[in-house]
C-alpha atoms as a PDB file:
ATOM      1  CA  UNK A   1      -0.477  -9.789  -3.105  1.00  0.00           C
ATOM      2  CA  UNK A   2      -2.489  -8.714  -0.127  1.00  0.00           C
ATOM      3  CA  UNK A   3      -0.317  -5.739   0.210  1.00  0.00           C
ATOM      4  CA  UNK A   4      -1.389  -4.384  -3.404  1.00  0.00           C
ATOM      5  CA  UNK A   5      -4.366  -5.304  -3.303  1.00  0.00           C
ATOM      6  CA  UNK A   6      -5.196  -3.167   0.034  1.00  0.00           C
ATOM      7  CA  UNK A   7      -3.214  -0.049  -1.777  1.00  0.00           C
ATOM      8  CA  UNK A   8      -4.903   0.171  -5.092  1.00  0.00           C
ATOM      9  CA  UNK A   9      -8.035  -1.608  -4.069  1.00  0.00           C
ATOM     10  CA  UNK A  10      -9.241  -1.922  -1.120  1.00  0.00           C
ATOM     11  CA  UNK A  11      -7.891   1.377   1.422  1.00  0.00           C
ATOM     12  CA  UNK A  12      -5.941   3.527  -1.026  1.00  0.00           C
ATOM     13  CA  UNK A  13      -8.773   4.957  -3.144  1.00  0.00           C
ATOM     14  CA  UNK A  14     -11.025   5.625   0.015  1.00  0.00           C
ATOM     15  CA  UNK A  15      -7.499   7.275   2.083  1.00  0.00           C
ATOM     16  CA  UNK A  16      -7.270   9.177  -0.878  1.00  0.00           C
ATOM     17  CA  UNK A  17     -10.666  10.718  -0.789  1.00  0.00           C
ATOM     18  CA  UNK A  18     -10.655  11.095   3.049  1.00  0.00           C
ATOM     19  CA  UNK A  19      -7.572  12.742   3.529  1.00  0.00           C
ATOM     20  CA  UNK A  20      -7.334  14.318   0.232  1.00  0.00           C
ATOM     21  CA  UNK A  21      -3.125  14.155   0.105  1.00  0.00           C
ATOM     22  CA  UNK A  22      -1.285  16.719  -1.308  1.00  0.00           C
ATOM     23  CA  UNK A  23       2.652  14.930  -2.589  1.00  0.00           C
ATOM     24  CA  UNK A  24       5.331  16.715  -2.248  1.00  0.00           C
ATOM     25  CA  UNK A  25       9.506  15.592  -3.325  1.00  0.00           C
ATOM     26  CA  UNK A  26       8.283  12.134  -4.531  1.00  0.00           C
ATOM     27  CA  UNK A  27      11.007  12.190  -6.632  1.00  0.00           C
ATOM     28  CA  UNK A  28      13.111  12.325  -3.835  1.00  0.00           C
ATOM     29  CA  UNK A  29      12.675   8.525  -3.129  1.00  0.00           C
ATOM     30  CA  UNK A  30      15.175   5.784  -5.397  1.00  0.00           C
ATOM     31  CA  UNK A  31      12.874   4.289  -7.640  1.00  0.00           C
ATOM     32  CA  UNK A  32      14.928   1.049  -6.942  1.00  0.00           C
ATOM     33  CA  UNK A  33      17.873   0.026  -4.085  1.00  0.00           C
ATOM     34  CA  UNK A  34      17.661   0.045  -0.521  1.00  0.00           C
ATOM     35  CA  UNK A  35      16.806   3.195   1.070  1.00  0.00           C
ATOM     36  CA  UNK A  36      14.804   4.117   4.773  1.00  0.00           C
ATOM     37  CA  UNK A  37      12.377   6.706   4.776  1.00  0.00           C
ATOM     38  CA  UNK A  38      12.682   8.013   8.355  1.00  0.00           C
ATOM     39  CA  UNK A  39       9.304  10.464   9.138  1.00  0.00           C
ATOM     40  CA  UNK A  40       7.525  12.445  11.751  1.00  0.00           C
ATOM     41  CA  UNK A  41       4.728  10.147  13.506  1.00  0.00           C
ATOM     42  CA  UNK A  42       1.694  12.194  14.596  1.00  0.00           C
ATOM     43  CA  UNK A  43      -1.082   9.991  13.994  1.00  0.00           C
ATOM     44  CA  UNK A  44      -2.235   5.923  13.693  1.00  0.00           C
ATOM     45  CA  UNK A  45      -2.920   7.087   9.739  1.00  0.00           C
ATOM     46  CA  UNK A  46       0.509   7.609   8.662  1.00  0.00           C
ATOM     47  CA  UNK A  47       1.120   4.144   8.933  1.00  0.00           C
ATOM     48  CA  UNK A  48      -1.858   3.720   5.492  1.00  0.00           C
ATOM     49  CA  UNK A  49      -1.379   6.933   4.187  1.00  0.00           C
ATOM     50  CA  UNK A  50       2.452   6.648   3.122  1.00  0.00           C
ATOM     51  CA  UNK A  51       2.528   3.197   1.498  1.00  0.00           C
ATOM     52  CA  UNK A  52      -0.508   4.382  -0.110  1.00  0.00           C
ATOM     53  CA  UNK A  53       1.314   7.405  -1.871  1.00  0.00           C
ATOM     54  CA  UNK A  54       4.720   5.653  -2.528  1.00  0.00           C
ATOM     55  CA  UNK A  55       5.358   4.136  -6.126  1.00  0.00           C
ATOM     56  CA  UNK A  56       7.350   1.213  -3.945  1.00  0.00           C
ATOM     57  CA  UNK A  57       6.411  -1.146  -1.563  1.00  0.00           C
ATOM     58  CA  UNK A  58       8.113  -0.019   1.758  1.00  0.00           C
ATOM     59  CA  UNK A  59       7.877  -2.303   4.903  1.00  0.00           C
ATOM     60  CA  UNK A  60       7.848  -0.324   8.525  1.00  0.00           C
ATOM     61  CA  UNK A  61       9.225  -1.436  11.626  1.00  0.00           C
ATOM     62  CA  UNK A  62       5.863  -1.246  13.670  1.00  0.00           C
ATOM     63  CA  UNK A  63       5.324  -2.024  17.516  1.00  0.00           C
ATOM     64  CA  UNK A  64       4.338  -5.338  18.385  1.00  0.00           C
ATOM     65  CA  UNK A  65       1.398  -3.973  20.272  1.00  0.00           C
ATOM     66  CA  UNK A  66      -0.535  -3.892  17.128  1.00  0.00           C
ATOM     67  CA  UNK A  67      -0.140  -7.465  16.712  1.00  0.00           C
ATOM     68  CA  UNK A  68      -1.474  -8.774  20.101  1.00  0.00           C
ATOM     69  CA  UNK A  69      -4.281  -6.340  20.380  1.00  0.00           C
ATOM     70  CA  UNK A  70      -7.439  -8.063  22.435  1.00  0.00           C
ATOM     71  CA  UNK A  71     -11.133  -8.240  20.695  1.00  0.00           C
ATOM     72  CA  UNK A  72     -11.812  -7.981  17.060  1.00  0.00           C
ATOM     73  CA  UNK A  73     -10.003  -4.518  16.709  1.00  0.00           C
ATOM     74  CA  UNK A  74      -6.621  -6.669  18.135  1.00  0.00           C
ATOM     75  CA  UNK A  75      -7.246  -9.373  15.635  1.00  0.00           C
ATOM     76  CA  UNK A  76      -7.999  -7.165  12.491  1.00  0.00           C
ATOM     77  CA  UNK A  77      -4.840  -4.600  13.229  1.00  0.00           C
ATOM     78  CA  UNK A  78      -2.830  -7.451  13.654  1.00  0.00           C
ATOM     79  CA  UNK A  79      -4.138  -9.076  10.392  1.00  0.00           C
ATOM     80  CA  UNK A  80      -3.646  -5.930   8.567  1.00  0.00           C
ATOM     81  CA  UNK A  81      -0.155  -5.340   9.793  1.00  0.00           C
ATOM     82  CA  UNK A  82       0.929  -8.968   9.138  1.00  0.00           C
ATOM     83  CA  UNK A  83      -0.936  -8.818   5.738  1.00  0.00           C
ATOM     84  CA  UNK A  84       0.945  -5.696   4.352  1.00  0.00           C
ATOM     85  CA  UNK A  85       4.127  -7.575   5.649  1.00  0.00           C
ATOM     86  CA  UNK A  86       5.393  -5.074   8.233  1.00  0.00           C
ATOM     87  CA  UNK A  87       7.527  -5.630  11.047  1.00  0.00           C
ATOM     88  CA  UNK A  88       6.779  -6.271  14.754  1.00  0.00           C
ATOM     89  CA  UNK A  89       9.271  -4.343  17.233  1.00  0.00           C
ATOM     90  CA  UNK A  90       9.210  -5.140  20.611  1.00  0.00           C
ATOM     91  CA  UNK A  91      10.460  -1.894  22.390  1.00  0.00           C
ATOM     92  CA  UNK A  92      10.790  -3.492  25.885  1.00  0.00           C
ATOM     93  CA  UNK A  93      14.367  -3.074  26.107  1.00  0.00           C
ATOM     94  CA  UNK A  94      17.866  -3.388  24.817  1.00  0.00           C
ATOM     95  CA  UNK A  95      17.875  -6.500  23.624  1.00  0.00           C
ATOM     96  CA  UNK A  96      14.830  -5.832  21.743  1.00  0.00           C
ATOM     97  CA  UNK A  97      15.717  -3.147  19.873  1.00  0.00           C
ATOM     98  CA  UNK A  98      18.924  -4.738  18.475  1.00  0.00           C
ATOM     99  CA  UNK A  99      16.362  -7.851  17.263  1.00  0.00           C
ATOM    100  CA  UNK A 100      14.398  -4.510  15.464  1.00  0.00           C
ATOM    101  CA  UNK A 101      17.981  -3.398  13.714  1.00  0.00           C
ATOM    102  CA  UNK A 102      18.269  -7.016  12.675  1.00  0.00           C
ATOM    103  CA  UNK A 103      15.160  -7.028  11.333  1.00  0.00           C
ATOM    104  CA  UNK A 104      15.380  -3.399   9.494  1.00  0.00           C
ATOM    105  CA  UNK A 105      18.722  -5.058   8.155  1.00  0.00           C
ATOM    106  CA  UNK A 106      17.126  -7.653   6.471  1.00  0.00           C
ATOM    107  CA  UNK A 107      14.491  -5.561   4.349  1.00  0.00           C
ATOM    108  CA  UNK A 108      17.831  -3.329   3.719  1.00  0.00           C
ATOM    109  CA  UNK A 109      19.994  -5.992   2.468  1.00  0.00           C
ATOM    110  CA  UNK A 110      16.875  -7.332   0.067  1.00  0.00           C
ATOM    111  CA  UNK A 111      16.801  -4.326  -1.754  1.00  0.00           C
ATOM    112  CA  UNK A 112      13.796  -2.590  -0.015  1.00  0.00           C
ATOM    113  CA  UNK A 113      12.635   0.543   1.197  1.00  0.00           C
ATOM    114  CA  UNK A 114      12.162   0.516   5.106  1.00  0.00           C
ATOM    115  CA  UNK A 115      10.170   2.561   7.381  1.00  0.00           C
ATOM    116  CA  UNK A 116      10.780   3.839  10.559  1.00  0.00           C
ATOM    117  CA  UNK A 117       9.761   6.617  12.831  1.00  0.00           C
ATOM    118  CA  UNK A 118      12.964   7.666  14.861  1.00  0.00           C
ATOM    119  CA  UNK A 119      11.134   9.152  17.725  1.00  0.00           C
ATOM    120  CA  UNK A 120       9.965   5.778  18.467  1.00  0.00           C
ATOM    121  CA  UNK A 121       6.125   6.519  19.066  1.00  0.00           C
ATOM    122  CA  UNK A 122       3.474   8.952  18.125  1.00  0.00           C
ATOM    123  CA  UNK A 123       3.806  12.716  19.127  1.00  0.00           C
ATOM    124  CA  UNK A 124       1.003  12.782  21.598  1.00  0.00           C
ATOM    125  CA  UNK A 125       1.033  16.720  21.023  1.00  0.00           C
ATOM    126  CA  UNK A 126       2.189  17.095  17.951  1.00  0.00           C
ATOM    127  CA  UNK A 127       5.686  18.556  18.682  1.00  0.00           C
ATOM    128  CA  UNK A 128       8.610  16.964  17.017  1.00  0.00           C
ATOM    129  CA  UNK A 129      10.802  14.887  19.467  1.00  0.00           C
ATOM    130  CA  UNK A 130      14.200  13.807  19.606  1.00  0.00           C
ATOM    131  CA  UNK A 131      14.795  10.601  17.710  1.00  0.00           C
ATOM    132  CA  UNK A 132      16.668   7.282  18.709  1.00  0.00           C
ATOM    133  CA  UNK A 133      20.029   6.302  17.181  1.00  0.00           C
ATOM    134  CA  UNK A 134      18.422   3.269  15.667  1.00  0.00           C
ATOM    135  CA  UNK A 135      18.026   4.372  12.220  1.00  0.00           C
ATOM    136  CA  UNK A 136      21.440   5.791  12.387  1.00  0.00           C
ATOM    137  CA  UNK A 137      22.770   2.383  13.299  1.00  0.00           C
ATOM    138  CA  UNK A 138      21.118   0.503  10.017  1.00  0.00           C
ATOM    139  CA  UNK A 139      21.748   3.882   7.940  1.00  0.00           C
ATOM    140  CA  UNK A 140      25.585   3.120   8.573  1.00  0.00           C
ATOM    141  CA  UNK A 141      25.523  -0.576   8.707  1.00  0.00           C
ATOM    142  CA  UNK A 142      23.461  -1.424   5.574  1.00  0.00           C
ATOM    143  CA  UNK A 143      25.606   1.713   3.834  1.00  0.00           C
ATOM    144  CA  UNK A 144      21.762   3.047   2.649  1.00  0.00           C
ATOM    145  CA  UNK A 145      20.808   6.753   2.079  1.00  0.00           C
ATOM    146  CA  UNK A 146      17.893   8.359   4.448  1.00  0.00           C
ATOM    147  CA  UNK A 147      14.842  10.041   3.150  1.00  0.00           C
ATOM    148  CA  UNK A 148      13.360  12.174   5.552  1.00  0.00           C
ATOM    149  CA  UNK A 149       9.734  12.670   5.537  1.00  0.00           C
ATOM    150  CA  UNK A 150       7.613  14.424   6.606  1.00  0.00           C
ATOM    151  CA  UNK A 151       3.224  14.213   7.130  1.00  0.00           C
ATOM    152  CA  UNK A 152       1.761  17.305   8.131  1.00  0.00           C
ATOM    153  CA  UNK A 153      -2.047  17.333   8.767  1.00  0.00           C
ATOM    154  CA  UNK A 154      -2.563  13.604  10.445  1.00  0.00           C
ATOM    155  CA  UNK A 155      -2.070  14.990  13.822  1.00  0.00           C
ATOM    156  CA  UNK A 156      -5.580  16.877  13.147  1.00  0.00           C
ATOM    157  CA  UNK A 157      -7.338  14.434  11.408  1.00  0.00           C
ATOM    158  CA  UNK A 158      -6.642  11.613  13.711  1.00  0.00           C
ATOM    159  CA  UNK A 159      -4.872  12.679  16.756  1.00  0.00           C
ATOM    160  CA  UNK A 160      -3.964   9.584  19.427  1.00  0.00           C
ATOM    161  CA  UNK A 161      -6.925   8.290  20.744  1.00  0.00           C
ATOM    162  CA  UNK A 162      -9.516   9.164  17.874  1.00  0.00           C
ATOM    163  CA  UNK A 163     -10.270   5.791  16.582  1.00  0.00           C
ATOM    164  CA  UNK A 164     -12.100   7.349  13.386  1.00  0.00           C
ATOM    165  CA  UNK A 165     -10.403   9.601  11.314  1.00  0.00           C
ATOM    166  CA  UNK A 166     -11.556  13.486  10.467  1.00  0.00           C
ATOM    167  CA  UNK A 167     -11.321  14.119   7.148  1.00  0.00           C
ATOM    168  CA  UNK A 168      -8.295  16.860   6.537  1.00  0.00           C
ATOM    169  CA  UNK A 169      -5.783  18.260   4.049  1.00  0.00           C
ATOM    170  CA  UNK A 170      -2.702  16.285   4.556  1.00  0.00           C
ATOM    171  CA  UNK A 171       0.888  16.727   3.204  1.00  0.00           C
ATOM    172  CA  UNK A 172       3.201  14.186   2.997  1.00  0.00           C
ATOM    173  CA  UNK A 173       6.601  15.876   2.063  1.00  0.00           C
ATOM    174  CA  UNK A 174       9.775  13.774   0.965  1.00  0.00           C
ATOM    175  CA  UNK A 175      13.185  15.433   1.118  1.00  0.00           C
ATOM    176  CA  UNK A 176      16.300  15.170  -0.642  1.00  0.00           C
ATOM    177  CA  UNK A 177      17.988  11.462   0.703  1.00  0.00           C
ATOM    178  CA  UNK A 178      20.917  11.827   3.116  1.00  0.00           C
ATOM    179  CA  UNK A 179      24.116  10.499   2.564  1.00  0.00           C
ATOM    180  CA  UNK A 180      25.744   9.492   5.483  1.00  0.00           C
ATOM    181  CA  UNK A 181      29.017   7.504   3.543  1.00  0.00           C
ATOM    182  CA  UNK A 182      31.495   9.431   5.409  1.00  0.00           C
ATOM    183  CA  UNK A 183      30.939   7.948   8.192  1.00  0.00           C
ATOM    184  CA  UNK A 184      31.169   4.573   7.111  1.00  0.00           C
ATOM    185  CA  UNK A 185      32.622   1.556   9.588  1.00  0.00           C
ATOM    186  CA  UNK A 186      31.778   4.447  12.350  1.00  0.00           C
ATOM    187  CA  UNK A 187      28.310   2.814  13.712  1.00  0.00           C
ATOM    188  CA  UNK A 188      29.625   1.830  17.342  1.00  0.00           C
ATOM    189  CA  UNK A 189      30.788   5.116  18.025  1.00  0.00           C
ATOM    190  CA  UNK A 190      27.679   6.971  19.685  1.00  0.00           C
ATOM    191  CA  UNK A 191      28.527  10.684  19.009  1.00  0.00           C
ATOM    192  CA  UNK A 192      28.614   9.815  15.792  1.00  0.00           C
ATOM    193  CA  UNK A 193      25.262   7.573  16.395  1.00  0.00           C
ATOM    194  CA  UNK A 194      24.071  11.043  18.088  1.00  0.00           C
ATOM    195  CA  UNK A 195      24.876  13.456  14.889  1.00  0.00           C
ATOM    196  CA  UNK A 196      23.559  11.356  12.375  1.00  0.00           C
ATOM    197  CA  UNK A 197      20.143  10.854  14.012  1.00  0.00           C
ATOM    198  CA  UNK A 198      19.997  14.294  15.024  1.00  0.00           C
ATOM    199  CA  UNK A 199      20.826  15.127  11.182  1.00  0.00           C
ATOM    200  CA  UNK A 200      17.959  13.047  10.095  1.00  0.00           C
ATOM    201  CA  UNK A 201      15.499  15.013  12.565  1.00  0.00           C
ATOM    202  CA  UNK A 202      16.607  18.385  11.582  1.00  0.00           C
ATOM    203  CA  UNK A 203      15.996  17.399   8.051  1.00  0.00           C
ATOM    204  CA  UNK A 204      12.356  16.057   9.274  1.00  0.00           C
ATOM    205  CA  UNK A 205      11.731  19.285  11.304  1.00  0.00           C
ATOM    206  CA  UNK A 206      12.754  21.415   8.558  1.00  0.00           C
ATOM    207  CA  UNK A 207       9.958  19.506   6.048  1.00  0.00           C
ATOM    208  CA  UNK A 208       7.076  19.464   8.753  1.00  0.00           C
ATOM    209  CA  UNK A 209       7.288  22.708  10.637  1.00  0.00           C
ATOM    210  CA  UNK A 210       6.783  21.414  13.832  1.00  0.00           C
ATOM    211  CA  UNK A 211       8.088  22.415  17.451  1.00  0.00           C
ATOM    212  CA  UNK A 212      11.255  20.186  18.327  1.00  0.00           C
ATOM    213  CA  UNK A 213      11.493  19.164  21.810  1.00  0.00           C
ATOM    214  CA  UNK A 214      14.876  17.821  22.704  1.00  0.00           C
ATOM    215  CA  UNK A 215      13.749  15.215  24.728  1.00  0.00           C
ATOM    216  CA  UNK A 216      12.259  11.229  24.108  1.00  0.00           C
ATOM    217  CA  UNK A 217       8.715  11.570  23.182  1.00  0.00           C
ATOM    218  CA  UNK A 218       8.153   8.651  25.670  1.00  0.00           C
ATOM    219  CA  UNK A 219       9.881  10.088  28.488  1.00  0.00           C
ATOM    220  CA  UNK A 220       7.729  13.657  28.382  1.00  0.00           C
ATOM    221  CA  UNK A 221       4.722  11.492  27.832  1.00  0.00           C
ATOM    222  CA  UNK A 222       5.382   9.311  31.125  1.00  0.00           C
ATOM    223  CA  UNK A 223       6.535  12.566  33.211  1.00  0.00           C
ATOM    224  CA  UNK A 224       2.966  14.034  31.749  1.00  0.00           C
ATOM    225  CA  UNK A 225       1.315  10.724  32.576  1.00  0.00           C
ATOM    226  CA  UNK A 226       2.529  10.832  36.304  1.00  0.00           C
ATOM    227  CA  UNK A 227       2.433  14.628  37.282  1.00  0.00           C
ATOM    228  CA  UNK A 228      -1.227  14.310  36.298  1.00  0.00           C
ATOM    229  CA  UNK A 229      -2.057  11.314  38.261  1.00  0.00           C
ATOM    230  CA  UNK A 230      -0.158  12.982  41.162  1.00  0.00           C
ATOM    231  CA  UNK A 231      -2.783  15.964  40.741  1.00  0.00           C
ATOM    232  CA  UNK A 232      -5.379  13.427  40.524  1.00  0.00           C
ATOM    233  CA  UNK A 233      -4.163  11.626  43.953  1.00  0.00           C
ATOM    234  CA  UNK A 234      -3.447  15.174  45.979  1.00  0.00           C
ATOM    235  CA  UNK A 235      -6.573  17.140  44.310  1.00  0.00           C
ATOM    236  CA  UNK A 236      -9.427  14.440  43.891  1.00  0.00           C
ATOM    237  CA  UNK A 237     -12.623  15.929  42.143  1.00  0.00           C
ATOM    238  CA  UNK A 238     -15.029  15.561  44.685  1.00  0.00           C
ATOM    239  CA  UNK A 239     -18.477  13.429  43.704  1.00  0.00           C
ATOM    240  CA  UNK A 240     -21.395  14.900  42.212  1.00  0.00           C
ATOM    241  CA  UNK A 241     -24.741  14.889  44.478  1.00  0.00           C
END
């Protein structure tokens, strides 16, 4: 109930005038079934702004940071996210991720449209990076087609770190699904893990346009992270008189 009432009530009309977004290959997306919609994630806003545009309810897989935020930004994220029924994902380790294919695997096997972001966190440049098998294991498991999408403009509007959104043009493309059938009973074999997620990422590069980097977004972003507090420790800025 909450859920609705946030996307035709409450945050829908207002993302709507904000971001001003543009629909593209709606049709592409079952109007009933299971199905994941596997997109690009450039920006906090993608998580509102596709719910907001799909005819379904679609539950994402979201990190379980936003549900043990401090202060009254923690507690409202987290009551939003809970509200709208998504998905915590603890992305600490193994073990956690196969509790987040479990959990992907029950909205599947309900009927539902899932939502994931196979690169695992937000492009903190806006590149496209190299996604995790993850949604290739539920995509072969569950026996679902993939939709990949694709939002184009967030990245400007609200890049990581911006708290408050600019408003911008956005584009939130949907492609034709992916059937990945022939490869049924195949999900513990990781090359074939490999090609199907790679397969869903071409299909999201080829919507959105972007750079691909063939590398985990979180690996560049820790190798930035380090080099430039190495530069920092070697090169200190010296204090202003």
């Amino acid at each position: 109930m909450f859920y609705h009432l946030l996307k035709y009530v409450l945050l829908g009309p207002l993302l709507r005038v904000v971001f001003r977004p543009r629909i593209e290959g709606l049709e592409h997306v079952p109007a009933s079934g299971p199905a994941i919609v596997a997109g690009n994630h450039l920006s906090f806003s993608d998580h509102f702004l596709m719910p907001a545009v799909l005819k379904r309810r679609i539950t994402f897989l979201a990190k379980a940071e936003y549900f043990t935020g401090p202060g009254l930004k923690g507690r409202l994220t987290a009551f939003f996210f809970r509200s709208a029924g998504q998905i915590p994902v603890d992305r600490s380790g193994k073990e956690a991720g196969q509790a987040a294919i479990r959990e992907g695997l029950g909205v599947l096997a309900k009927g539902e449209l899932l939502g994931i972001y196979p690169e695992g966190t937000r492009s903190h440049d806006g590149r496209l990076y190299k996604g995790k098998v993850g949604v290739a294991v539920m995509a072969l498991r569950a026996g679902v087609p993939v939709i990949p999408c694709a939002m184009i403009g967030t990245f400007e509007a609200q890049p990581p770190g911006k708290v408050v959104p600019t408003p911008h043009p956005v584009v939130i493309r949907f492609g034709r699904p992916l059937d990945f059938s022939r490869y049924a009973g195949m999900e513990s074999e990781k090359a074939i893990l490999r090609a199907v997620t790679d397969e869903i990422m071409y299909a999201v590069l080829k919507l959105s346009g972007q750079e691909y980097v063939d590398q985990y977004a979180a690996v560049v972003k820790a190798e930035q992270t380090a080099a430039k507090g190495e530069k920092e420790r070697r090169f200190p800025r010296a204090p202003l008189s």
